[in-house]
C-alpha atoms as a PDB file:
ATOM      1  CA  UNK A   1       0.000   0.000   0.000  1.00  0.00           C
ATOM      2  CA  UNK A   2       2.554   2.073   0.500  1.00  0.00           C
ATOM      3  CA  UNK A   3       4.382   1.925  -2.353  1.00  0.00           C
ATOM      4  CA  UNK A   4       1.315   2.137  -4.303  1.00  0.00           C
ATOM      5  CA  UNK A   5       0.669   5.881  -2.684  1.00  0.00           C
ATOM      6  CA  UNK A   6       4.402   6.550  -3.081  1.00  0.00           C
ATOM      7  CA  UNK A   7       4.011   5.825  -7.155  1.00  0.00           C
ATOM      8  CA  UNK A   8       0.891   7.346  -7.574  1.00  0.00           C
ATOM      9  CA  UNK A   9       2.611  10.984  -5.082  1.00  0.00           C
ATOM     10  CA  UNK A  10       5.619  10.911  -7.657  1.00  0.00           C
ATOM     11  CA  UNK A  11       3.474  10.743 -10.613  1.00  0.00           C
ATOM     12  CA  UNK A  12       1.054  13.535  -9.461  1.00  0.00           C
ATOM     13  CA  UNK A  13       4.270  15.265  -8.817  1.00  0.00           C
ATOM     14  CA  UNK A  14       5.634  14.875 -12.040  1.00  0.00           C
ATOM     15  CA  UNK A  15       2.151  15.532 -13.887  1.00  0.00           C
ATOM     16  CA  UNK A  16       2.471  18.747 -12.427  1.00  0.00           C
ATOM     17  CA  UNK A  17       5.791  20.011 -13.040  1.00  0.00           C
ATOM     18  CA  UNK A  18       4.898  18.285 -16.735  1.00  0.00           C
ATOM     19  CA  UNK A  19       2.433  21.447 -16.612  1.00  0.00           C
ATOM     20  CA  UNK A  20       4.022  24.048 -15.395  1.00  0.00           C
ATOM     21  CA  UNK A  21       7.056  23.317 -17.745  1.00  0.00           C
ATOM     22  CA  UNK A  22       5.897  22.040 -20.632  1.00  0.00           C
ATOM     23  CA  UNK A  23       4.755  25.658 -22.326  1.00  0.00           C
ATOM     24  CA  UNK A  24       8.320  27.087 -21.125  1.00  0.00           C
ATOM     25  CA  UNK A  25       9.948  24.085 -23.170  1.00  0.00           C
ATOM     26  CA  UNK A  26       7.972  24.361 -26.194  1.00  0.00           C
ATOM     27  CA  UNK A  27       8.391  28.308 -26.565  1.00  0.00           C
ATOM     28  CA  UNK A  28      12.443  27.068 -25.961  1.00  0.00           C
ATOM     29  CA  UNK A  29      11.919  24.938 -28.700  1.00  0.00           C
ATOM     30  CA  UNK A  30      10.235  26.934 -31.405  1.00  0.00           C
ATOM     31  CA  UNK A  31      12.962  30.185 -30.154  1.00  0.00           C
ATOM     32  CA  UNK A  32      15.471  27.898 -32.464  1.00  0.00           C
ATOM     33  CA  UNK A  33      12.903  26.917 -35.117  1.00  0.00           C
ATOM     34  CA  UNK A  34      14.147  28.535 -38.698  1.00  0.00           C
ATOM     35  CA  UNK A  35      10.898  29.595 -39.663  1.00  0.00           C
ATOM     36  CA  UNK A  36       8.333  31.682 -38.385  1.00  0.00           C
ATOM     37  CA  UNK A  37       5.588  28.879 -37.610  1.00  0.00           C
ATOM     38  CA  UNK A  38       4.457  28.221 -34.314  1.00  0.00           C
ATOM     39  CA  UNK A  39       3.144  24.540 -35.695  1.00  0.00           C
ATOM     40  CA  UNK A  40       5.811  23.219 -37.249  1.00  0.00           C
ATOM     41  CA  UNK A  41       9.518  22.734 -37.013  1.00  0.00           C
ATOM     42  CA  UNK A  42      11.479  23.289 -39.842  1.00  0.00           C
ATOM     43  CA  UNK A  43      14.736  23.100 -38.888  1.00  0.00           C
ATOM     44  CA  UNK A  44      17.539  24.594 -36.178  1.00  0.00           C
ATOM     45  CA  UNK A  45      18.413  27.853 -36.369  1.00  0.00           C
ATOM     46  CA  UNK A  46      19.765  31.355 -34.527  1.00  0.00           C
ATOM     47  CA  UNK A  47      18.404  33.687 -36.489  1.00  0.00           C
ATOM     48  CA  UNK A  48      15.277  35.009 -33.761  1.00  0.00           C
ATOM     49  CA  UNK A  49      18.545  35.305 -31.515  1.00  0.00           C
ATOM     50  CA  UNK A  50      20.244  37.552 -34.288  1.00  0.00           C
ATOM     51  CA  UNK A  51      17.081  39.378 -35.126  1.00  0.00           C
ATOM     52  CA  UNK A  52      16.744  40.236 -31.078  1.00  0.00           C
ATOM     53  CA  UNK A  53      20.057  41.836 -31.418  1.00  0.00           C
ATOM     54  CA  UNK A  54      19.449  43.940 -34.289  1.00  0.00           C
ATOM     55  CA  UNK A  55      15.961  44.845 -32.751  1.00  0.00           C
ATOM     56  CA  UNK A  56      16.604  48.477 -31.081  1.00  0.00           C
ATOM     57  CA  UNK A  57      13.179  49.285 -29.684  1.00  0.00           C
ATOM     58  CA  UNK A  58      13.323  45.976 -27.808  1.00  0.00           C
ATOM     59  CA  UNK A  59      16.841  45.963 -26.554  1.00  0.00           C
ATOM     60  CA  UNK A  60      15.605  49.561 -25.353  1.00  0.00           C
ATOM     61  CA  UNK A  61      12.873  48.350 -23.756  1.00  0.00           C
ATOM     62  CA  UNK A  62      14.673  45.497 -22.118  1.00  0.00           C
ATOM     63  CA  UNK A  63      17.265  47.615 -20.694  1.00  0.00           C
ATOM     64  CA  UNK A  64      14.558  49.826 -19.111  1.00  0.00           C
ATOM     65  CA  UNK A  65      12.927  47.011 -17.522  1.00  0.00           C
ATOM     66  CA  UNK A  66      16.884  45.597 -16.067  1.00  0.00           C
ATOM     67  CA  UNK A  67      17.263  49.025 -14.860  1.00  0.00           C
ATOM     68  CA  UNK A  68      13.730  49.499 -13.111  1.00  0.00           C
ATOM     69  CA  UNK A  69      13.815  45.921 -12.086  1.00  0.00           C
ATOM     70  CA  UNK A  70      17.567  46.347 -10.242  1.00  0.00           C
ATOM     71  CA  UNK A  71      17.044  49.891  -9.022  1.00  0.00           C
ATOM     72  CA  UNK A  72      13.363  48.848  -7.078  1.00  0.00           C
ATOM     73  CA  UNK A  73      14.850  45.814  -5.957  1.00  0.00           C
ATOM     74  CA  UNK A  74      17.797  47.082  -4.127  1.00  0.00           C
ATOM     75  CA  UNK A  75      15.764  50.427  -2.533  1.00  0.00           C
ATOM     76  CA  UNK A  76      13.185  47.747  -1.561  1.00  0.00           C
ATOM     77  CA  UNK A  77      15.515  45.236   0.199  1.00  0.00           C
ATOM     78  CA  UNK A  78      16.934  48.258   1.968  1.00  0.00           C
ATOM     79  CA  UNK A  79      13.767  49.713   3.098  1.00  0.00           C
ATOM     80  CA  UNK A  80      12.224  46.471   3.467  1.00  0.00           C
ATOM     81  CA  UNK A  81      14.851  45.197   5.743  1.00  0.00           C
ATOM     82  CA  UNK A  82      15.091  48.100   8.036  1.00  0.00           C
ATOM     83  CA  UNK A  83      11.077  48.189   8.052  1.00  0.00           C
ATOM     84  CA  UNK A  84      11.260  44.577   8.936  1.00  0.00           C
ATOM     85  CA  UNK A  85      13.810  44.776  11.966  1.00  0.00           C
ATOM     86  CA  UNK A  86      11.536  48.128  13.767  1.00  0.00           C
ATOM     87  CA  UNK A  87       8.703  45.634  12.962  1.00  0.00           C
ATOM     88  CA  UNK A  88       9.890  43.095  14.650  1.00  0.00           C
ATOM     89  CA  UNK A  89      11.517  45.050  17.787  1.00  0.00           C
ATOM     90  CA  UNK A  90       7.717  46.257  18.560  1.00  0.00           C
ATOM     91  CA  UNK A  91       6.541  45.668  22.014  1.00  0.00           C
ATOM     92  CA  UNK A  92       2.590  46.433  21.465  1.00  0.00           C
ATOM     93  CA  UNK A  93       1.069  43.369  19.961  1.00  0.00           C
ATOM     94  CA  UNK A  94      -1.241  45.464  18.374  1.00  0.00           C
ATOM     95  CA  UNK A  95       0.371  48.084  17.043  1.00  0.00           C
ATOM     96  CA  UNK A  96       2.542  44.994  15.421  1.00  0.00           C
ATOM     97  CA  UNK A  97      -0.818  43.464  13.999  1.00  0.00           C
ATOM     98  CA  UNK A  98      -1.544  46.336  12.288  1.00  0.00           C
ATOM     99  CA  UNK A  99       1.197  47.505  10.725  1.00  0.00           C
ATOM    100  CA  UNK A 100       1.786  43.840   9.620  1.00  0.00           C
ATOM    101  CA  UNK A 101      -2.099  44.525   7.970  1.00  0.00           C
ATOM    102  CA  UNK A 102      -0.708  48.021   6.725  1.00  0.00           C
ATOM    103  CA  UNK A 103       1.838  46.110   5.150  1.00  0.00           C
ATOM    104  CA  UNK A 104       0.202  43.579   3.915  1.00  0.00           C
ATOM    105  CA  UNK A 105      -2.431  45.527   1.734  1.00  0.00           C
ATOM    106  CA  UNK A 106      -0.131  46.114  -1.393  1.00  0.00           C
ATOM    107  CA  UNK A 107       0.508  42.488  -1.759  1.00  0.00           C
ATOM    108  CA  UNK A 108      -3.332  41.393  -1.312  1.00  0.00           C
ATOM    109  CA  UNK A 109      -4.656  44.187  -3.260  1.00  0.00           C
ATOM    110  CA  UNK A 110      -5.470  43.343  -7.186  1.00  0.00           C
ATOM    111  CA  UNK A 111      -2.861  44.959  -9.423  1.00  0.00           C
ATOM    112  CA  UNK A 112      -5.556  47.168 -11.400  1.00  0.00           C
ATOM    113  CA  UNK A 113      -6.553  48.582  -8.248  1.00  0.00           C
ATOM    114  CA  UNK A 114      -2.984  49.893  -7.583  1.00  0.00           C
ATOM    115  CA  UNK A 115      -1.921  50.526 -10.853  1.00  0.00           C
ATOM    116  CA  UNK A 116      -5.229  53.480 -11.287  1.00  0.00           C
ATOM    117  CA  UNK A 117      -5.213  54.582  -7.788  1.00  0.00           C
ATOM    118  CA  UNK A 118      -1.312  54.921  -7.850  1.00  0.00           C
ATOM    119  CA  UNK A 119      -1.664  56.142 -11.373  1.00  0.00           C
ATOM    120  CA  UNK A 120      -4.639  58.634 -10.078  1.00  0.00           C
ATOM    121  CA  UNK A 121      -1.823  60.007  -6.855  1.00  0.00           C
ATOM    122  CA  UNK A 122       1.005  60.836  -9.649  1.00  0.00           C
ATOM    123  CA  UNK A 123      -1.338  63.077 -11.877  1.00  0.00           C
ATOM    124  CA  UNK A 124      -3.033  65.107  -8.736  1.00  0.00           C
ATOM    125  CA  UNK A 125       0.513  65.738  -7.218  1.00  0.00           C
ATOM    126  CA  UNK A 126       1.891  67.003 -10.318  1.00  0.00           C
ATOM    127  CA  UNK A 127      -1.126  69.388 -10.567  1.00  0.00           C
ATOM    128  CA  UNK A 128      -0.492  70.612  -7.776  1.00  0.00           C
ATOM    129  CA  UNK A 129       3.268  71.516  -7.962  1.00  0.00           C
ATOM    130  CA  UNK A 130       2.545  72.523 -11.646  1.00  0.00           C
ATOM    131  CA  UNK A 131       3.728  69.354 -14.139  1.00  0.00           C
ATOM    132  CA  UNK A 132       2.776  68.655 -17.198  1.00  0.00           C
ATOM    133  CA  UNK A 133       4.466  65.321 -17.726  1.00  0.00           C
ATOM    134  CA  UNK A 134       4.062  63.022 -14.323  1.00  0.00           C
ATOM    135  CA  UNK A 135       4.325  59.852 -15.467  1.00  0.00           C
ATOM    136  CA  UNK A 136       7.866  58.511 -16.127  1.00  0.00           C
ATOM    137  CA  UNK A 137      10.733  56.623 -14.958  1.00  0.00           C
ATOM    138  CA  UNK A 138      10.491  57.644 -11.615  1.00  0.00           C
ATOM    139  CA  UNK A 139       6.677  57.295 -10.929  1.00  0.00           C
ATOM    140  CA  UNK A 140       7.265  53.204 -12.101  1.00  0.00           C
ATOM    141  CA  UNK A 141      10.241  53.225  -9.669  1.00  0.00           C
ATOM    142  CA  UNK A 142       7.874  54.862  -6.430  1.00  0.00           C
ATOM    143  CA  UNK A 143       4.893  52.344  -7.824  1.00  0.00           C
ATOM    144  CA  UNK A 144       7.253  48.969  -8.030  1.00  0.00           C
ATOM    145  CA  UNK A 145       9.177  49.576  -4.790  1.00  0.00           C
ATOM    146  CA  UNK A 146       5.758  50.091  -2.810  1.00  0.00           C
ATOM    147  CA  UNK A 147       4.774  46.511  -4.154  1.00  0.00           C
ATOM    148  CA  UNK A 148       7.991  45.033  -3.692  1.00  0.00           C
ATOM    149  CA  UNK A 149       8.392  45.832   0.299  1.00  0.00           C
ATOM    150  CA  UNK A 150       5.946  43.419   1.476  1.00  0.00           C
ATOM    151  CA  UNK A 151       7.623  40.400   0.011  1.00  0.00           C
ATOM    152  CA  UNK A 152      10.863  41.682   1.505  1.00  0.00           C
ATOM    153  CA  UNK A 153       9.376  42.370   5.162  1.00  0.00           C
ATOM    154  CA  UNK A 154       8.082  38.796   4.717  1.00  0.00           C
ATOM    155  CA  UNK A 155      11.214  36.982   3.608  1.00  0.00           C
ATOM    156  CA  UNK A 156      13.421  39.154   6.230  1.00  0.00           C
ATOM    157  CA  UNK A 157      10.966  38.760   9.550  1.00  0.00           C
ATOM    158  CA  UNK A 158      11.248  34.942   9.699  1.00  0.00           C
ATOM    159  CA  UNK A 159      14.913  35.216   9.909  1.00  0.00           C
ATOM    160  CA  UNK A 160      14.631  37.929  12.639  1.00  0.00           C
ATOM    161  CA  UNK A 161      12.171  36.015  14.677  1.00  0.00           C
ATOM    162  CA  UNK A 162      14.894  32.979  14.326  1.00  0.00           C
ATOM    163  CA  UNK A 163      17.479  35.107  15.699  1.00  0.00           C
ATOM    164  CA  UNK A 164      18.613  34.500  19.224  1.00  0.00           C
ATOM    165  CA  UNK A 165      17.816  38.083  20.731  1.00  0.00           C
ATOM    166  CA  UNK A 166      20.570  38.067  23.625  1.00  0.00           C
ATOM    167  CA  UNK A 167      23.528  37.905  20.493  1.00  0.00           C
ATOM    168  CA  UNK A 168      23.368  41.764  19.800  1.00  0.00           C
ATOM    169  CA  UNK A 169      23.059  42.285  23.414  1.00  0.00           C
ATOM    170  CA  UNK A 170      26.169  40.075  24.320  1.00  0.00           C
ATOM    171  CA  UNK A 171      28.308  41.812  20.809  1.00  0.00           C
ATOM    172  CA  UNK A 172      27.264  45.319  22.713  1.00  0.00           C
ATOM    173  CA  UNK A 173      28.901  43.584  26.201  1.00  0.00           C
ATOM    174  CA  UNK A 174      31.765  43.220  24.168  1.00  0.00           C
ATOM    175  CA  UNK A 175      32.515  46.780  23.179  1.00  0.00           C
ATOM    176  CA  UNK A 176      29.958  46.458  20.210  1.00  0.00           C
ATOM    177  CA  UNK A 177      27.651  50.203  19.434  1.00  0.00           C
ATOM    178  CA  UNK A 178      24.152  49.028  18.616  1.00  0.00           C
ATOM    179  CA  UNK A 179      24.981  49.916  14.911  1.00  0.00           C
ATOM    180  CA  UNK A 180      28.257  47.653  14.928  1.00  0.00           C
ATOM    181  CA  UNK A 181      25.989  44.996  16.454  1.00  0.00           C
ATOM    182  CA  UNK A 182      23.822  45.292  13.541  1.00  0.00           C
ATOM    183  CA  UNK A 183      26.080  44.387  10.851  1.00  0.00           C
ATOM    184  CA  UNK A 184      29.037  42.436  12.340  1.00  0.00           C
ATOM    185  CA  UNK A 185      25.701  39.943  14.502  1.00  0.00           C
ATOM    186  CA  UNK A 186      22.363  40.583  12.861  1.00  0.00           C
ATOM    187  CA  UNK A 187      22.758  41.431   9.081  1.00  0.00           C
ATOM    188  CA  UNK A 188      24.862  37.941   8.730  1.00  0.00           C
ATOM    189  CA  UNK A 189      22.369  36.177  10.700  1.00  0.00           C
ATOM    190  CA  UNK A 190      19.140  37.294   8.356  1.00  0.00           C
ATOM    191  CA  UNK A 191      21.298  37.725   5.096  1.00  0.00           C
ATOM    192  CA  UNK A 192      19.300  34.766   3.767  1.00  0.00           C
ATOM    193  CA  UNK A 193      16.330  36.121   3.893  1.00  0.00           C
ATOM    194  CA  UNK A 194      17.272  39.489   2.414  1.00  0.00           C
ATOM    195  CA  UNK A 195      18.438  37.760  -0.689  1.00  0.00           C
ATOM    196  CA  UNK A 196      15.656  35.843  -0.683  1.00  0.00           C
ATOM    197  CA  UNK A 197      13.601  39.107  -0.558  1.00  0.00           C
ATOM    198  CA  UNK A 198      15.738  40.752  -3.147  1.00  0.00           C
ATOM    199  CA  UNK A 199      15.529  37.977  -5.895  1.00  0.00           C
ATOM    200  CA  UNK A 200      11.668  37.859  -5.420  1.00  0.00           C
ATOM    201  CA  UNK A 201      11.764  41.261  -6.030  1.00  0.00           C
ATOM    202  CA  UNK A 202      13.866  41.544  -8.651  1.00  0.00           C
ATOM    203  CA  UNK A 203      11.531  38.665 -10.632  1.00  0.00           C
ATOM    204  CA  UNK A 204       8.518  40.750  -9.563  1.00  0.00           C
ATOM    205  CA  UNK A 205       9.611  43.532 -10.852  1.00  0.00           C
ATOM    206  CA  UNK A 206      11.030  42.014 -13.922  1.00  0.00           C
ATOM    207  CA  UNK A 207       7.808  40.507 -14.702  1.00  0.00           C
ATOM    208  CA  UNK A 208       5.185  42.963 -13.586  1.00  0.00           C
ATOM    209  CA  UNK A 209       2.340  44.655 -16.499  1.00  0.00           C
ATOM    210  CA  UNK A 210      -0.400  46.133 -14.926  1.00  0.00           C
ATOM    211  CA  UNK A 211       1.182  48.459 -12.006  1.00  0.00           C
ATOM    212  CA  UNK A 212       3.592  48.966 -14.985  1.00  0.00           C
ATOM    213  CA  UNK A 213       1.042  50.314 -17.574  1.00  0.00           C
ATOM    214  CA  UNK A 214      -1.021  52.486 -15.992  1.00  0.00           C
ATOM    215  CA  UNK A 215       2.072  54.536 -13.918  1.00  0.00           C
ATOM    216  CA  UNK A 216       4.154  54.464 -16.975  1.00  0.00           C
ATOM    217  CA  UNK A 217       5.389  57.971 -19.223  1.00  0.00           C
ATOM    218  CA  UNK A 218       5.825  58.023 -22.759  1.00  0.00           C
ATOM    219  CA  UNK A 219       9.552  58.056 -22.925  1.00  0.00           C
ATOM    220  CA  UNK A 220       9.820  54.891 -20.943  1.00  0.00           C
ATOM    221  CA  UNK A 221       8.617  51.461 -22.121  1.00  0.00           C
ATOM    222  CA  UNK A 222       9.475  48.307 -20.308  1.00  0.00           C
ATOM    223  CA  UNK A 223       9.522  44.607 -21.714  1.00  0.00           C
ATOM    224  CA  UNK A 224       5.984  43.350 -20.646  1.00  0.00           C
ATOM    225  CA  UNK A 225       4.439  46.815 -21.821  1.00  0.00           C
ATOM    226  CA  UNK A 226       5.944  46.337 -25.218  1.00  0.00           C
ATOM    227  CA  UNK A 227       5.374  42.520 -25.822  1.00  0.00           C
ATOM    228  CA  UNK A 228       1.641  43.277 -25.189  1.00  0.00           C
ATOM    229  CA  UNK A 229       1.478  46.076 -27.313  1.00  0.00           C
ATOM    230  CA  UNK A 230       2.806  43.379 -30.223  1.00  0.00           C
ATOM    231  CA  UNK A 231       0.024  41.096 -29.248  1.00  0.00           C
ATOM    232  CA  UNK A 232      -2.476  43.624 -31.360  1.00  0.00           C
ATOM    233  CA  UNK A 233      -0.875  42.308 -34.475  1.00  0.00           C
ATOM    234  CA  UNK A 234       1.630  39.899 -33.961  1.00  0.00           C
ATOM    235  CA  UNK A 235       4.619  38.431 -31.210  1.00  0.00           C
ATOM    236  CA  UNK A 236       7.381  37.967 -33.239  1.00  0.00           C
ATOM    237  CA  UNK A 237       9.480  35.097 -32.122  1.00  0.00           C
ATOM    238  CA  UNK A 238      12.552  36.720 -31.806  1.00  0.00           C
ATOM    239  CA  UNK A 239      10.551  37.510 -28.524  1.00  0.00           C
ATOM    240  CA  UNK A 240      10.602  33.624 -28.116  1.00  0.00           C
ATOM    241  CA  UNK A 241      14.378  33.877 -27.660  1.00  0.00           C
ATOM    242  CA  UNK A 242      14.110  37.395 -25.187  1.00  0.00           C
ATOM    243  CA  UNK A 243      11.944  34.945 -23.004  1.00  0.00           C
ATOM    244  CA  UNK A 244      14.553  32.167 -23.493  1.00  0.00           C
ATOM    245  CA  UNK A 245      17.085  34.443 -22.867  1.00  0.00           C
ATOM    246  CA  UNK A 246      15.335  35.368 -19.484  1.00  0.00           C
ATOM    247  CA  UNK A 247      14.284  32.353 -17.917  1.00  0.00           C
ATOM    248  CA  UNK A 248      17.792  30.884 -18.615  1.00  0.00           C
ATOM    249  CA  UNK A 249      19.532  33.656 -16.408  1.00  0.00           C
ATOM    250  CA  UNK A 250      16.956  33.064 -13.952  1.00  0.00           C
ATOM    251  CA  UNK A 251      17.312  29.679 -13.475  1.00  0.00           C
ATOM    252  CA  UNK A 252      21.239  30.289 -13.275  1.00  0.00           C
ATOM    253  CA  UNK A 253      20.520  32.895 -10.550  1.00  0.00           C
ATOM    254  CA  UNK A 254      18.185  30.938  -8.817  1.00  0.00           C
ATOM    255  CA  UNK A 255      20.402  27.693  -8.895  1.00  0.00           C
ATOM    256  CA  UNK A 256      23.677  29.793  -7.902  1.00  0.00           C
ATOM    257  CA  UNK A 257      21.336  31.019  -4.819  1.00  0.00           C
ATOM    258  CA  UNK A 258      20.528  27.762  -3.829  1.00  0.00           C
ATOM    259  CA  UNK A 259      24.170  26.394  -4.060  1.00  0.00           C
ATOM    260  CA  UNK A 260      25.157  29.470  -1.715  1.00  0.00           C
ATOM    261  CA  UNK A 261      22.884  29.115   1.231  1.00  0.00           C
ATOM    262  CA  UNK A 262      23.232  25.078   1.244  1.00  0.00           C
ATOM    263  CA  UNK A 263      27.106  25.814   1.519  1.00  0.00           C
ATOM    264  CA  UNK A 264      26.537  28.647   3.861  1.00  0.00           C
ATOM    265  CA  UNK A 265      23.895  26.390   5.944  1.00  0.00           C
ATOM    266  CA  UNK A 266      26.808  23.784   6.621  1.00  0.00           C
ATOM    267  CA  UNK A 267      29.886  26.256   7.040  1.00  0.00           C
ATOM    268  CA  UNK A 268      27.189  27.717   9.845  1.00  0.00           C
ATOM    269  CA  UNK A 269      25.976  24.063  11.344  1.00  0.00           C
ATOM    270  CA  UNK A 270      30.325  23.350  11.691  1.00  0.00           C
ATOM    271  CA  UNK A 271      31.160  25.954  13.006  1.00  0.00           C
ATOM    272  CA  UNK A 272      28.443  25.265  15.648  1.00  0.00           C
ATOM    273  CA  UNK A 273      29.361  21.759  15.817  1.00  0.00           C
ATOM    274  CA  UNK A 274      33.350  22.760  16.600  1.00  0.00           C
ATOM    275  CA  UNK A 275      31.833  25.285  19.339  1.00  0.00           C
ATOM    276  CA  UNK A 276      30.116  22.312  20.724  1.00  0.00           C
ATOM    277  CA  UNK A 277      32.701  20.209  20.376  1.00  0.00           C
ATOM    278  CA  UNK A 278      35.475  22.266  22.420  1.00  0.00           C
END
């Protein structure tokens, strides 16, 4: 019987990864395909790859969305981290409740919603100091950054809540100012989750539309805005190797992540074990 549940687990398992990967692999697939048929195969080649290259408007576009993408990212993990820490050194159980809810609300709210009311904030505060133009680079920045701090309060606060609390105390016995004890005892100690929270929001970021398209300016298009403006006529599939392209460096990133913390887990768990030990 069990082995019978244990078959029937991995295959419900695989079934599922079979259909979250499946479209991923066949838009790899047809990325290489020499012709422009999404049907049939006609043979290997590079030539969406080279047509991607010689593609301005899109290598524009992409390089606004890496720069968005890495900019919100790191001013999230910073704010997100410090937010998290005064979060978690609350004493009022309340107060912590509802500032978690607070928090909370740009995550849970639908995307549309944000994207007009955030969209509806730009325009009235540039009427009021007297611009014409609002919407731009820096009104996707303020919009992706206020969507990206919950998932980095989230990803940090575990790791806080993990940490032993008399460590900075005992580093500020030693000689330690509270701000030395910070990043010499606590940053190490929660640097997990703050990459954690900084990849999520880098991919969140990287992938976002709707917040995207309603607090965007004229002069800046990002990736997602200009693949769905194609989608009126036509995707080419040169934008079959962009995702390609994409979801390769993200695996690598991902992967590379992974390899880091295991390593880092088992430097941490012998060091512990010599401490034990002696």
């Amino acid at each position: 019987m069990k082995t019978k549940m244990s078959t029937a687990s991995k295959l419900y398992v695989a079934f599922i990864i079979f259909l979250l990967y499946a479209p991923i692999a066949v838009m790899i697939v047809f990325s290489f395909n020499s012709s422009a048929s999404t049907s049939v195969i006609t043979g290997f080649s590079l030539r969406w790859y080279e047509s991607l290259l010689h593609d301005e408007a899109t290598m524009k576009a992409l390089r606004n969305t890496l720069l968005l993408a890495v900019s919100s990212s790191l001013l999230a993990t910073v704010m997100g981290t410090a937010a998290a820490v005064g979060i978690n050194a609350m004493r009022n159980k309340h107060i912590k409740k509802v500032t978690m809810g607070v928090t909370n609300i740009p995550m849970m709210n639908p995307e549309i919603v944000t994207g007009i009311s955030m969209m509806l904030l730009f325009v009235f505060c540039a009427k009021l100091i007297g611009v014409t133009n609002a919407l731009g680079f820096w009104t996707m920045l303020i919009a992706h950054i206020t969507f990206n701090l919950p998932y980095v309060i989230l990803s940090v606060l575990p790791k806080l809540r993990q940490l032993d609390k008399f460590l900075p105390e005992a580093a500020m016995d030693l000689g330690c100012t509270p701000v030395q004890s910070f990043f010499k005892v606590i940053l190490p100690s929660i640097s997990t989750g703050i990459v954690s929270g900084l990849m999520m929001s880098f991919t969140l970021s990287l992938d976002d539309f709707v917040i995207s398209y309603f607090t965007q300016g004229p002069s800046f298009e990002t990736l997602p805005i200009r693949i769905f403006s194609m989608t009126k006529k036509r995707v080419t599939p040169d934008m079959y190797a962009l995702s390609t392209i994409i979801f390769v460096t993200i695996l690598l990133l991902l992967i590379l992540l992974n390899v880091s913390q295991v390593r880092g887990e088992k430097k941490m768990s012998n060091r512990l074990g010599k401490g034990a030990a002696k």
